[in-house]
N, C-alpha and C. Protein backbone atom coordinates (compact mmCIF):
# COMPACT_ATOMS: atom_id res chain seq x y z
N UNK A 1 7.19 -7.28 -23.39
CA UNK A 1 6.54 -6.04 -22.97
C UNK A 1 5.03 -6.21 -23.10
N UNK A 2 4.61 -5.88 -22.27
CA UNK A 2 3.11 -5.85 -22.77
C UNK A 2 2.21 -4.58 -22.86
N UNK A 3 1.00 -4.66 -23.21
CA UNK A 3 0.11 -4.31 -23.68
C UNK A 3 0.18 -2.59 -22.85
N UNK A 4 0.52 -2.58 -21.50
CA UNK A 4 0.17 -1.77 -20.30
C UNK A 4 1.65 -0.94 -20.39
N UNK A 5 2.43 -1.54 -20.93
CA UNK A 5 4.02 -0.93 -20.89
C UNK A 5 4.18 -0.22 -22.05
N UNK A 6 2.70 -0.43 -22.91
CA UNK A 6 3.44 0.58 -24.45
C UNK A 6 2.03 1.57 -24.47
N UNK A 7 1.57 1.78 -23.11
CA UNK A 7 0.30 2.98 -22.69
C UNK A 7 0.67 4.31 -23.31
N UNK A 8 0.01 5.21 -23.77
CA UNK A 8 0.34 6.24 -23.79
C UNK A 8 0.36 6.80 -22.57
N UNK A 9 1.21 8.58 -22.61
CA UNK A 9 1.00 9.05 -20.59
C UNK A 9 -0.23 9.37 -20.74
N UNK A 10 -1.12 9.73 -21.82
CA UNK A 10 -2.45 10.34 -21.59
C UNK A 10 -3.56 8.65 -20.79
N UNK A 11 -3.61 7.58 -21.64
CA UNK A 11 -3.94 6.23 -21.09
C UNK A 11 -3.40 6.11 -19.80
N UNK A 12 -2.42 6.31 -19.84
CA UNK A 12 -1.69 5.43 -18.27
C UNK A 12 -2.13 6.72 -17.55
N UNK A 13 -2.09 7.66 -17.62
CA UNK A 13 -3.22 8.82 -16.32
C UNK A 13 -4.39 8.55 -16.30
N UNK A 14 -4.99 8.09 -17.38
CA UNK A 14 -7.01 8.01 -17.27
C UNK A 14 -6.87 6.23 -16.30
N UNK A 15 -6.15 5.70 -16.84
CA UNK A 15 -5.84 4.12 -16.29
C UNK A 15 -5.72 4.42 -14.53
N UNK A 16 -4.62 5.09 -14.31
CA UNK A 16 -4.53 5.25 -13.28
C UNK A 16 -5.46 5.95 -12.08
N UNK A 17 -6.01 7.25 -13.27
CA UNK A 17 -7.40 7.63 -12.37
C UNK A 17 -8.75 6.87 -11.61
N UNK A 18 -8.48 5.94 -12.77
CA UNK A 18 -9.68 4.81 -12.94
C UNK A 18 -9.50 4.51 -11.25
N UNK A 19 -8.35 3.73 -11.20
CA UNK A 19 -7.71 2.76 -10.25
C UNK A 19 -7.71 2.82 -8.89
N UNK A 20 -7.57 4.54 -8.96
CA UNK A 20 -7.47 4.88 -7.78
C UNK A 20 -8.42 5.45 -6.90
N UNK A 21 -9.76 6.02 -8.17
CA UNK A 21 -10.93 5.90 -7.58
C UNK A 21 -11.71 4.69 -7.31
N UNK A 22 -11.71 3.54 -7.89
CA UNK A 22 -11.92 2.14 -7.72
C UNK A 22 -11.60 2.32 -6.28
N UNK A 23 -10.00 2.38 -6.08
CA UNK A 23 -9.42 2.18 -4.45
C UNK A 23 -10.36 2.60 -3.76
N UNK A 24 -10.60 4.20 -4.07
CA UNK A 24 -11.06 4.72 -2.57
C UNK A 24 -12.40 4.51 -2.61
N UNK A 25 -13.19 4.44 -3.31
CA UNK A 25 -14.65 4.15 -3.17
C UNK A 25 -14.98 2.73 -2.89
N UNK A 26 -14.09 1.57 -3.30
CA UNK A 26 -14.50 0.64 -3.13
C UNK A 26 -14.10 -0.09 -1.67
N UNK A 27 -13.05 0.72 -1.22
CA UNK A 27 -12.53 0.49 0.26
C UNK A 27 -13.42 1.00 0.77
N UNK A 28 -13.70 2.04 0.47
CA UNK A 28 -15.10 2.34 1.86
C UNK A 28 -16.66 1.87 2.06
N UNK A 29 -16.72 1.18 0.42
CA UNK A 29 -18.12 0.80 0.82
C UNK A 29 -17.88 -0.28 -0.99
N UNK A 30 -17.96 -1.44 -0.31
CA UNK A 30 -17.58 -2.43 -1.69
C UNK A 30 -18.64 -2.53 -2.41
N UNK A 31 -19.78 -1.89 -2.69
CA UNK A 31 -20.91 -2.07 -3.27
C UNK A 31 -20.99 -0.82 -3.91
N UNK A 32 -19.99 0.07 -4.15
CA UNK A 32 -20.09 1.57 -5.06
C UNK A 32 -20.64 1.13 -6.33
N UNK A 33 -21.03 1.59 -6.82
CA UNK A 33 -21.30 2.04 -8.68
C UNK A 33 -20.33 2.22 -9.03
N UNK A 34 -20.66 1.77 -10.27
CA UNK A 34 -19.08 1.95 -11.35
C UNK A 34 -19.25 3.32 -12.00
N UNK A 35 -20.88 3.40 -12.12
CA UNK A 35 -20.46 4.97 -12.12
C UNK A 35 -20.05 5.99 -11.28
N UNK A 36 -20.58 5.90 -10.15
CA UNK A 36 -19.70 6.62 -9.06
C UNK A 36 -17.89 6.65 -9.19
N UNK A 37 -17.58 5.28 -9.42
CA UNK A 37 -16.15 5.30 -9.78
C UNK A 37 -15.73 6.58 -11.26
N UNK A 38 -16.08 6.18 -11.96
CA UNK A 38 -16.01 7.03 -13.22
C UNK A 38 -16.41 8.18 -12.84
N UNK A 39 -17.21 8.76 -12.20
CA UNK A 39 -17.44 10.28 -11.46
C UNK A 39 -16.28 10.59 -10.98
N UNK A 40 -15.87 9.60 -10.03
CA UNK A 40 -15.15 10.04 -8.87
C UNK A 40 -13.61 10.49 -10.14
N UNK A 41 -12.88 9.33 -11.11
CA UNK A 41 -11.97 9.51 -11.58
C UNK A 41 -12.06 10.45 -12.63
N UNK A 42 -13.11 11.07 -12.59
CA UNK A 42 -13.23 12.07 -13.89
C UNK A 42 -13.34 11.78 -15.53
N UNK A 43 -14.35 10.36 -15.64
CA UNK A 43 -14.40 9.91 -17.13
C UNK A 43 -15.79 9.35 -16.95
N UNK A 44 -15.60 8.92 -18.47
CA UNK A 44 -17.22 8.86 -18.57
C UNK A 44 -17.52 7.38 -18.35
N UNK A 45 -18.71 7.08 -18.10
CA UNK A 45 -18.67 5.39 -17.33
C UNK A 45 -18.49 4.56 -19.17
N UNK A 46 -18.36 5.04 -20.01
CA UNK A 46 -18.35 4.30 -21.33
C UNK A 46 -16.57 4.02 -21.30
N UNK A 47 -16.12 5.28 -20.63
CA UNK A 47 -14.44 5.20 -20.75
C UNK A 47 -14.22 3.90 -19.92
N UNK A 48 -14.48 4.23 -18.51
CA UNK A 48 -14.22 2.93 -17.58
C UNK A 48 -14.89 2.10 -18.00
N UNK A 49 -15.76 1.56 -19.02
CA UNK A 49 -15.78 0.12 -19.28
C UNK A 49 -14.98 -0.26 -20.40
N UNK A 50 -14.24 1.02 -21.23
CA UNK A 50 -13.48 0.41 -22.12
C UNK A 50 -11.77 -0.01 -21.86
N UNK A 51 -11.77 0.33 -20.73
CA UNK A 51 -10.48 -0.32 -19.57
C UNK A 51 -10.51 -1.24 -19.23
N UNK A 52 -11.87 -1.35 -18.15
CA UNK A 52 -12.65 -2.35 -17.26
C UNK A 52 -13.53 -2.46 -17.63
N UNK A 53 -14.08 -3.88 -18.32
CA UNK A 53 -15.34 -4.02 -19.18
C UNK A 53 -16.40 -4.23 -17.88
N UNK A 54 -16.07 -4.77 -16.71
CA UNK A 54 -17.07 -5.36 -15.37
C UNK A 54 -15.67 -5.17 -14.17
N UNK A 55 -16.69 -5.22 -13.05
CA UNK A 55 -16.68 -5.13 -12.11
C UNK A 55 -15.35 -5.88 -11.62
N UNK A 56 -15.58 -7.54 -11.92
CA UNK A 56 -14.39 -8.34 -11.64
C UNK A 56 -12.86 -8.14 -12.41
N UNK A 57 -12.82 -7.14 -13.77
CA UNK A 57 -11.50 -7.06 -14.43
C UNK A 57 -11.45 -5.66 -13.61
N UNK A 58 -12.48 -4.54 -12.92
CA UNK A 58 -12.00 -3.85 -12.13
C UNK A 58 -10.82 -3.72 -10.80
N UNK A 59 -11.61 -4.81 -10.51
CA UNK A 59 -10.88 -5.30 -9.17
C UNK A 59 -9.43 -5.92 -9.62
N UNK A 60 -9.46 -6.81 -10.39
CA UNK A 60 -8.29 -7.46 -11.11
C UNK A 60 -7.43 -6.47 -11.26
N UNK A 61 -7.24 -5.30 -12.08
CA UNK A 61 -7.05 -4.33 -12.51
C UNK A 61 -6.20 -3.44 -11.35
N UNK A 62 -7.15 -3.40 -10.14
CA UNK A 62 -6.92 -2.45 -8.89
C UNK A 62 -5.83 -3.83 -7.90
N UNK A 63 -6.18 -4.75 -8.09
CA UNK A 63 -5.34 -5.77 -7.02
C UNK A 63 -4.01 -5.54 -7.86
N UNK A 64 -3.70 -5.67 -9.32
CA UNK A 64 -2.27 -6.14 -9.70
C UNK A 64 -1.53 -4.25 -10.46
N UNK A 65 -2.61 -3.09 -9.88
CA UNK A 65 -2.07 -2.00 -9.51
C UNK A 65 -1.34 -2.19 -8.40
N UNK A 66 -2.27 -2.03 -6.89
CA UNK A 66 -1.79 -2.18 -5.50
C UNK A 66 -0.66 -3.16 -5.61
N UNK A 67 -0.26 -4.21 -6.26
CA UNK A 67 0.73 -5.03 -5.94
C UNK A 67 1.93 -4.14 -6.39
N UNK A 68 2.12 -3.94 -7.70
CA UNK A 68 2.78 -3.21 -8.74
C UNK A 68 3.58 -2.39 -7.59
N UNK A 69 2.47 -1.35 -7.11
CA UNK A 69 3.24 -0.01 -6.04
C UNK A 69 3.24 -0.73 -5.02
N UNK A 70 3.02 -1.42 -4.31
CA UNK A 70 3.90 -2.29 -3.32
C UNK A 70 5.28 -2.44 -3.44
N UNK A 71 5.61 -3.01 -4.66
CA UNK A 71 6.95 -3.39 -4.97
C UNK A 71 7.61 -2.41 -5.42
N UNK A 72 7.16 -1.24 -5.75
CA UNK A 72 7.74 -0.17 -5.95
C UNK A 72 7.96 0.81 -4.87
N UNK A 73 7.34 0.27 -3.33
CA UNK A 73 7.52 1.07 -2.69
C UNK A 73 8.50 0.28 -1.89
N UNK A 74 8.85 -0.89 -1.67
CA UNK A 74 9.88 -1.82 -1.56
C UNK A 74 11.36 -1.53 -1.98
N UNK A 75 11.09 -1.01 -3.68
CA UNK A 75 12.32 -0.55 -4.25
C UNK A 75 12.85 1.02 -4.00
N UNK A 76 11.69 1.68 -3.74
CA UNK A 76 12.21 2.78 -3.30
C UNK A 76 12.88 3.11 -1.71
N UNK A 77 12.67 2.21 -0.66
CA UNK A 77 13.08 2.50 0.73
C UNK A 77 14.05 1.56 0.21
N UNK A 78 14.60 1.43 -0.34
CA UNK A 78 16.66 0.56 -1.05
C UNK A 78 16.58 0.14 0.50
N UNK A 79 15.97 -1.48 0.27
CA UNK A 79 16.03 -2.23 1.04
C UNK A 79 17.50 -2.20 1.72
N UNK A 80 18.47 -2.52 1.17
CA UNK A 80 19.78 -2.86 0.96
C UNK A 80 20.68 -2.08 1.83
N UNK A 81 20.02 -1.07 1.91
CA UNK A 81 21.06 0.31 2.01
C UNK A 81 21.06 0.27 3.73
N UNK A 82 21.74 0.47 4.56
CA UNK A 82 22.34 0.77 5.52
C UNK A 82 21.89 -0.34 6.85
N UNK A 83 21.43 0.23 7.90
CA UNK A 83 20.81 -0.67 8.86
C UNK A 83 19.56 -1.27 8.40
N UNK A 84 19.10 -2.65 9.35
CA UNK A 84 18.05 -3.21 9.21
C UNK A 84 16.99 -1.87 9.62
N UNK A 85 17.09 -1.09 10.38
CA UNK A 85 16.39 -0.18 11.11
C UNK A 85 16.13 0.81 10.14
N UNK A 86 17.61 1.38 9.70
CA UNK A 86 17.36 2.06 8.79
C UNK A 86 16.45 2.07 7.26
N UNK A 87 16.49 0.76 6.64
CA UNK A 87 15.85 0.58 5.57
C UNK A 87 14.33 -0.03 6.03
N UNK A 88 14.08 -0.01 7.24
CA UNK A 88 12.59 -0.67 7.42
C UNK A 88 11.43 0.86 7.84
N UNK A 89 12.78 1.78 8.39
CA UNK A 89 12.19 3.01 8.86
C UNK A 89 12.00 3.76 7.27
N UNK A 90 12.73 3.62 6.39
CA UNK A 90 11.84 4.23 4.85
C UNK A 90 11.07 3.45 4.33
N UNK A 91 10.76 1.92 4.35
CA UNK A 91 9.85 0.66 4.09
C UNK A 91 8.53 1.62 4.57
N UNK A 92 8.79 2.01 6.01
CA UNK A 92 7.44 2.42 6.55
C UNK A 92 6.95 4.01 5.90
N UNK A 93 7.99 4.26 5.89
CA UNK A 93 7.51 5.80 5.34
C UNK A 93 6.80 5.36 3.93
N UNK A 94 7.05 4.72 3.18
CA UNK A 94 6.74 4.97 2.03
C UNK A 94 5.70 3.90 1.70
N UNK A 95 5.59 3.11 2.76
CA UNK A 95 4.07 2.47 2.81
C UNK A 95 3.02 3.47 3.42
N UNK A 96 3.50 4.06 4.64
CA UNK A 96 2.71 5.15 5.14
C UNK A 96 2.15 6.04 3.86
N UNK A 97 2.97 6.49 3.30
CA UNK A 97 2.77 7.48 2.06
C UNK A 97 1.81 7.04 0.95
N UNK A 98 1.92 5.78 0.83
CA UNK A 98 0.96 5.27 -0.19
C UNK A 98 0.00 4.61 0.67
N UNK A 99 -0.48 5.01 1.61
CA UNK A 99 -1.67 4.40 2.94
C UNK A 99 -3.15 4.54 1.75
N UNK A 100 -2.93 5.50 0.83
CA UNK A 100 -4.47 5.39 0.40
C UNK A 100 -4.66 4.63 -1.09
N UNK A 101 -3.55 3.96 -1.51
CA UNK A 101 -3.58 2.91 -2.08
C UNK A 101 -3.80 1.57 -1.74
N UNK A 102 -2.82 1.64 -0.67
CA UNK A 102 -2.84 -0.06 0.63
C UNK A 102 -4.37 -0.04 1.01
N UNK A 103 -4.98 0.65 0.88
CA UNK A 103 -6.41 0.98 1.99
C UNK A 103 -7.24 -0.36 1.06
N UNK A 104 -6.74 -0.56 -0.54
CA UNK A 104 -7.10 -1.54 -0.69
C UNK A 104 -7.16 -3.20 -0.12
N UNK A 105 -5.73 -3.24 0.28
CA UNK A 105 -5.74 -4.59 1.29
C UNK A 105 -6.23 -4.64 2.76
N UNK A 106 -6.63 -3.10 2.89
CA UNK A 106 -7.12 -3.04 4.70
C UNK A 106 -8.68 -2.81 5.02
N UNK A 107 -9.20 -3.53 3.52
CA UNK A 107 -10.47 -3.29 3.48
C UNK A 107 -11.33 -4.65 4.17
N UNK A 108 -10.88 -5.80 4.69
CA UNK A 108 -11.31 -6.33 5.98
C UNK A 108 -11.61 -7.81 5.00
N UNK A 109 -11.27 -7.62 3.72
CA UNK A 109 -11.36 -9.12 3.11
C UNK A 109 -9.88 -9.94 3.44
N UNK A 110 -9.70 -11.00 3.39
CA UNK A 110 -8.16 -11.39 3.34
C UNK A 110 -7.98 -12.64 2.66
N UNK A 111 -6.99 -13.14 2.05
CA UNK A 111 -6.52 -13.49 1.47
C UNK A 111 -5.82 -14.81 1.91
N UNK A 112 -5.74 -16.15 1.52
CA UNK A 112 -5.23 -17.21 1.78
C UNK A 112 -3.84 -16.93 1.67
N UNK A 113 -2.99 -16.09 1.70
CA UNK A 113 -1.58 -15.93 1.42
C UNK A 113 -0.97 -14.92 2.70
N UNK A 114 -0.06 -15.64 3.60
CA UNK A 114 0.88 -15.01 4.64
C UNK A 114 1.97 -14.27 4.35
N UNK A 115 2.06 -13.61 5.49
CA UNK A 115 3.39 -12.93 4.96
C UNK A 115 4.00 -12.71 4.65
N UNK A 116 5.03 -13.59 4.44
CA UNK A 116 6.48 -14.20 3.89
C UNK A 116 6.33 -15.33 2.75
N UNK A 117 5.02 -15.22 1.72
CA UNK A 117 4.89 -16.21 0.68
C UNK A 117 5.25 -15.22 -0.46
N UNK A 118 5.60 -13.84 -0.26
CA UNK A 118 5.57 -13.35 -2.03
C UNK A 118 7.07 -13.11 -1.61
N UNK A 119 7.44 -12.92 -2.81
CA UNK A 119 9.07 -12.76 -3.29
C UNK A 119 9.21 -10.40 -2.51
N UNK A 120 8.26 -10.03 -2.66
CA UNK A 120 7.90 -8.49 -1.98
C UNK A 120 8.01 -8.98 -0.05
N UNK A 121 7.15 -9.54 -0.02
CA UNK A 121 7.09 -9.88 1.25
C UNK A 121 8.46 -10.56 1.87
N UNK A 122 9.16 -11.17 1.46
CA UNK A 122 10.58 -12.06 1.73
C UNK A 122 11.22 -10.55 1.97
N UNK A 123 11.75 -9.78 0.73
CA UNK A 123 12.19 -8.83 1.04
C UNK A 123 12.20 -8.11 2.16
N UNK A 124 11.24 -8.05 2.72
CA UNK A 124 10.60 -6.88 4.17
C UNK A 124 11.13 -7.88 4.75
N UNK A 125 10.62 -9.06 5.07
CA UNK A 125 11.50 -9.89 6.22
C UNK A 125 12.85 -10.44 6.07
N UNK A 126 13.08 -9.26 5.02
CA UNK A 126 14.87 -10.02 5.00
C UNK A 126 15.40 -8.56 5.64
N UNK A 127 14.67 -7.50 5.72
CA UNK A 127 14.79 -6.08 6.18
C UNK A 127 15.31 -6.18 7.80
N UNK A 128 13.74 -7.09 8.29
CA UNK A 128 14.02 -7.06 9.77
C UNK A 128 15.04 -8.23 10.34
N UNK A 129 15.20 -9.28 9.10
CA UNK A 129 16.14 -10.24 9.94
C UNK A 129 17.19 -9.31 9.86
N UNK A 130 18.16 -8.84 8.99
CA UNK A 130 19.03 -8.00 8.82
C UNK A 130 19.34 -7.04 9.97
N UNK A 131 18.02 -6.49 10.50
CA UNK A 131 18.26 -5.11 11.75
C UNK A 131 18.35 -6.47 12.87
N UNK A 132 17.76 -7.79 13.09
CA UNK A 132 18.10 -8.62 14.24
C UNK A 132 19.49 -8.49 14.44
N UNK A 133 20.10 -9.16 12.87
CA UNK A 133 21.63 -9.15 12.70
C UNK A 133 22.61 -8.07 12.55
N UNK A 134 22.02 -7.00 12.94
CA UNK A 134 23.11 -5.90 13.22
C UNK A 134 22.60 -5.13 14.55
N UNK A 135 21.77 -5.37 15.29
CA UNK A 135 21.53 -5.29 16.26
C UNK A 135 20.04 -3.92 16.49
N UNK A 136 20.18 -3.53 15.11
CA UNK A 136 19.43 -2.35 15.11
C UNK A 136 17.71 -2.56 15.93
N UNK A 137 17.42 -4.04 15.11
CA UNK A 137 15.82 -4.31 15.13
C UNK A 137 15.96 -5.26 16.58
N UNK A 138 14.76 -5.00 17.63
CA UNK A 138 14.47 -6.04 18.69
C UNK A 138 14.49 -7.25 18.24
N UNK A 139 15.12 -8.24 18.45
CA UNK A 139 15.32 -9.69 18.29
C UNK A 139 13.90 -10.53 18.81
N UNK A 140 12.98 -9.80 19.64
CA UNK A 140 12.39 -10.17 20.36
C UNK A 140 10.94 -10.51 19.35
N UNK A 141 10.83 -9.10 18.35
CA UNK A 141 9.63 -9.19 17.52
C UNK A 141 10.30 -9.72 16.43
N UNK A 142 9.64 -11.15 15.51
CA UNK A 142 9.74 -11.10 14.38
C UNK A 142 9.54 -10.62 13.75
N UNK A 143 9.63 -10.93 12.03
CA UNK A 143 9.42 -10.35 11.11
C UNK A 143 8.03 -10.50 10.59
N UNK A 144 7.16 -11.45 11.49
CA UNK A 144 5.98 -11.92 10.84
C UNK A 144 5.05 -10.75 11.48
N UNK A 145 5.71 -10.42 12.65
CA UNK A 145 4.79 -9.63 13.65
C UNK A 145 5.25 -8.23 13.18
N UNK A 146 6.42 -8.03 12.98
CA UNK A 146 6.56 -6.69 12.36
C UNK A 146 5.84 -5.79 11.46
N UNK A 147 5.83 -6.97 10.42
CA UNK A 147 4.96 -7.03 8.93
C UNK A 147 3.23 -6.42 9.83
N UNK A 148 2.72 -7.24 10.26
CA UNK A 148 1.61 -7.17 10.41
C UNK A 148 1.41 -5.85 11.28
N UNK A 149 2.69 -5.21 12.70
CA UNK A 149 1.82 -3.95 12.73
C UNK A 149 2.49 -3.09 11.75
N UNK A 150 3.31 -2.88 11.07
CA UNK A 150 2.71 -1.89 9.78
C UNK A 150 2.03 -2.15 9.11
N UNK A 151 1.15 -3.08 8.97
CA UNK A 151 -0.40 -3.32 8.09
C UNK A 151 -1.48 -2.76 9.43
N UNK A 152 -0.98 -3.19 10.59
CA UNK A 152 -2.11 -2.16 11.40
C UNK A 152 -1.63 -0.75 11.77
N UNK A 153 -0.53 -0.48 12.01
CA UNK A 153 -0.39 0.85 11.66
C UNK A 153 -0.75 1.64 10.15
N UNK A 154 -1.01 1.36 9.26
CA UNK A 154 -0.93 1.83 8.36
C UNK A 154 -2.68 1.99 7.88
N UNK A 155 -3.10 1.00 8.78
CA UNK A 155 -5.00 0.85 8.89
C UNK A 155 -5.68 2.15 9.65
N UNK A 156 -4.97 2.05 11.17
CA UNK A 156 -5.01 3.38 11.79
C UNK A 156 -5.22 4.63 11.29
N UNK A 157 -3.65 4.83 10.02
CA UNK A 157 -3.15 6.15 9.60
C UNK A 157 -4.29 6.18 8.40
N UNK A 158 -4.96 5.56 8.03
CA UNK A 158 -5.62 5.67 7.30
C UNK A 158 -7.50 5.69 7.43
N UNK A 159 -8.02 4.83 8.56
CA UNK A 159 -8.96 4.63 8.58
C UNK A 159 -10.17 5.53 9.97
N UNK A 160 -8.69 6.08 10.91
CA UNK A 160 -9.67 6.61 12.00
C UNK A 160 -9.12 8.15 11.56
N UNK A 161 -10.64 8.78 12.01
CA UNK A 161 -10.44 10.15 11.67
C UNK A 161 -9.19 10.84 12.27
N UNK A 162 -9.06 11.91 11.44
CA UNK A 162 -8.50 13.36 11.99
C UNK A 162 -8.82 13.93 13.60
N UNK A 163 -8.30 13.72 14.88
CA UNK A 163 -8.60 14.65 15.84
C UNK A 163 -8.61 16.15 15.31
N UNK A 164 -9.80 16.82 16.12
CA UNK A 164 -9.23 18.25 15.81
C UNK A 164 -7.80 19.05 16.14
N UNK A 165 -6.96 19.37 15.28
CA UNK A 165 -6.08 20.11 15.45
C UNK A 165 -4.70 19.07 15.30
N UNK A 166 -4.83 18.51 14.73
CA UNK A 166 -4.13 16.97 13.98
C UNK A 166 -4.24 17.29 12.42
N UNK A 167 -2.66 16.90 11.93
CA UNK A 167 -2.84 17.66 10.42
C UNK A 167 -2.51 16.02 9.82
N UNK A 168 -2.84 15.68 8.82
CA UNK A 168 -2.54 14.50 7.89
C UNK A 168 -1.12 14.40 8.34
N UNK A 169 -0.17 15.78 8.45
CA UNK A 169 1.32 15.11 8.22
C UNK A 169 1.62 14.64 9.87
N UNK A 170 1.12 15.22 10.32
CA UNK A 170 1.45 15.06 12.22
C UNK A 170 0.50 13.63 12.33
N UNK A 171 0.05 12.58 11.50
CA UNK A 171 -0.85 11.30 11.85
C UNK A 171 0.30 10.71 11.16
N UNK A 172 0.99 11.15 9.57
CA UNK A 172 1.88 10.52 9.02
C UNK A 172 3.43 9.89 10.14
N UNK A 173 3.60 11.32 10.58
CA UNK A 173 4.90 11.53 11.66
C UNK A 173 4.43 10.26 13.09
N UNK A 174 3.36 10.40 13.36
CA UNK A 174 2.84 9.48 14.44
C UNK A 174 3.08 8.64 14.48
N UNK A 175 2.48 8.01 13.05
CA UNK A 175 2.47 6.61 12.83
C UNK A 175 3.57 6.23 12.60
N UNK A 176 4.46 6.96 11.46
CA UNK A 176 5.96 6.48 11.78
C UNK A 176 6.60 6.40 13.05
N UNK A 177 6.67 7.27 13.70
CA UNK A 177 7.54 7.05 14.98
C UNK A 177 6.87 5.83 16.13
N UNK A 178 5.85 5.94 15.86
CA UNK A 178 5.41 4.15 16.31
C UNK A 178 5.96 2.87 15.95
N UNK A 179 5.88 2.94 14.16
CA UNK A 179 6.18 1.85 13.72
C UNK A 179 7.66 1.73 13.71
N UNK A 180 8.64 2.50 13.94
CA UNK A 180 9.69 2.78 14.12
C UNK A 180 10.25 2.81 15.67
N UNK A 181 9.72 3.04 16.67
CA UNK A 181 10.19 3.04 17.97
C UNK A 181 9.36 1.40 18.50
N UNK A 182 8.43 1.03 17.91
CA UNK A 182 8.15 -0.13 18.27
C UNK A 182 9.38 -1.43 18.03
N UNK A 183 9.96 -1.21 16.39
CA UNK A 183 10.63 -1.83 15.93
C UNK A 183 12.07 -1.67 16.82
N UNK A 184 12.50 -0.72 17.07
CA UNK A 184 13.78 -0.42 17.89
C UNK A 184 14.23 -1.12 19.09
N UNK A 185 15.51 -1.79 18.49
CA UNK A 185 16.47 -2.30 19.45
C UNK A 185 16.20 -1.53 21.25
């Protein structure tokens, strides 16, 4: 067990506040203040350095968060459970749903590591081989290409404004039924 697993809930909420203002300020402009972060999460910049002593255990901190709820959002659409279609269409919902966490990986840096190299990532493409093999998912798109437009759908749902008269949940509904009617047999 470590250090992060025996948090108190009061720690693991200030931890998490930290994290998630890190996310959003640092996705939109990677040169924020750490005090701005600590503004934004509601502590004092002495708190966020006694979490995150610098900048780089920040980021550290915020990358092996974002991974963490990745795989938790993996476990929650129960890969397993019914059609390939079916379990890739809650994959998306619940990546959609956590779009302003992911906003960390869609912040335009990238990473020497493809799709199908993490044991999270295998999973998703064991989602869509599965809908190939029951006929649900187009045979036509892989799983490599799949993967990637729900990382651009999910950039979209997150990064271009609101039209007027467009509600957050009607961009949520959008984007799903894209990433979902794209995927469809």
């Amino acid at each position: 067990m470590t250090v992060e697993d025996q948090e108190s809930p009061t720690r693991e909420r200030t931890r998490r506040a930290i994290l998630r203002a890190a996310i959003g300020a640092l996705s939109c402009n990677p040169g924020a203040a750490l005090g701005e972060i600590a503004e934004t999460a509601g502590v004092a910049r002495s708190t966020l350095h006694r979490y995150y002593p610098d900048r780089a255990a920040l980021s550290a901190g915020v990358e092996a968060f974002v991974t963490a709820e990745y795989s938790d959002a993996i476990r929650r659409a129960r890969p397993d459970d019914g059609t390939g279609l079916a379990a890739y269409t809650r994959l998306c919902a619940e990546l959609i749903d956590g779009r302003e966490i992911f906003a960390w990986w869609l912040r335009g840096e990238t990473e020497e590591e493809t799709a199908a190299e993490t044991d999270d990532d295998r999973l998703v493409a064991g989602i869509v081989n599965r809908g190939h093999a029951d006929g649900s998912i187009d045979r036509e798109l892989d799983a490599d290409w799949l993967v990637g437009h729900i990382w651009c759908g999910l950039f979209a749902a997150f990064h271009l404004p609101e039209p007027a008269g467009r509600s957050p949940r009607e961009t949520r509904e959008m984007c799903l039924r894209t990433l979902v009617k794209t995927a469809a047999a």
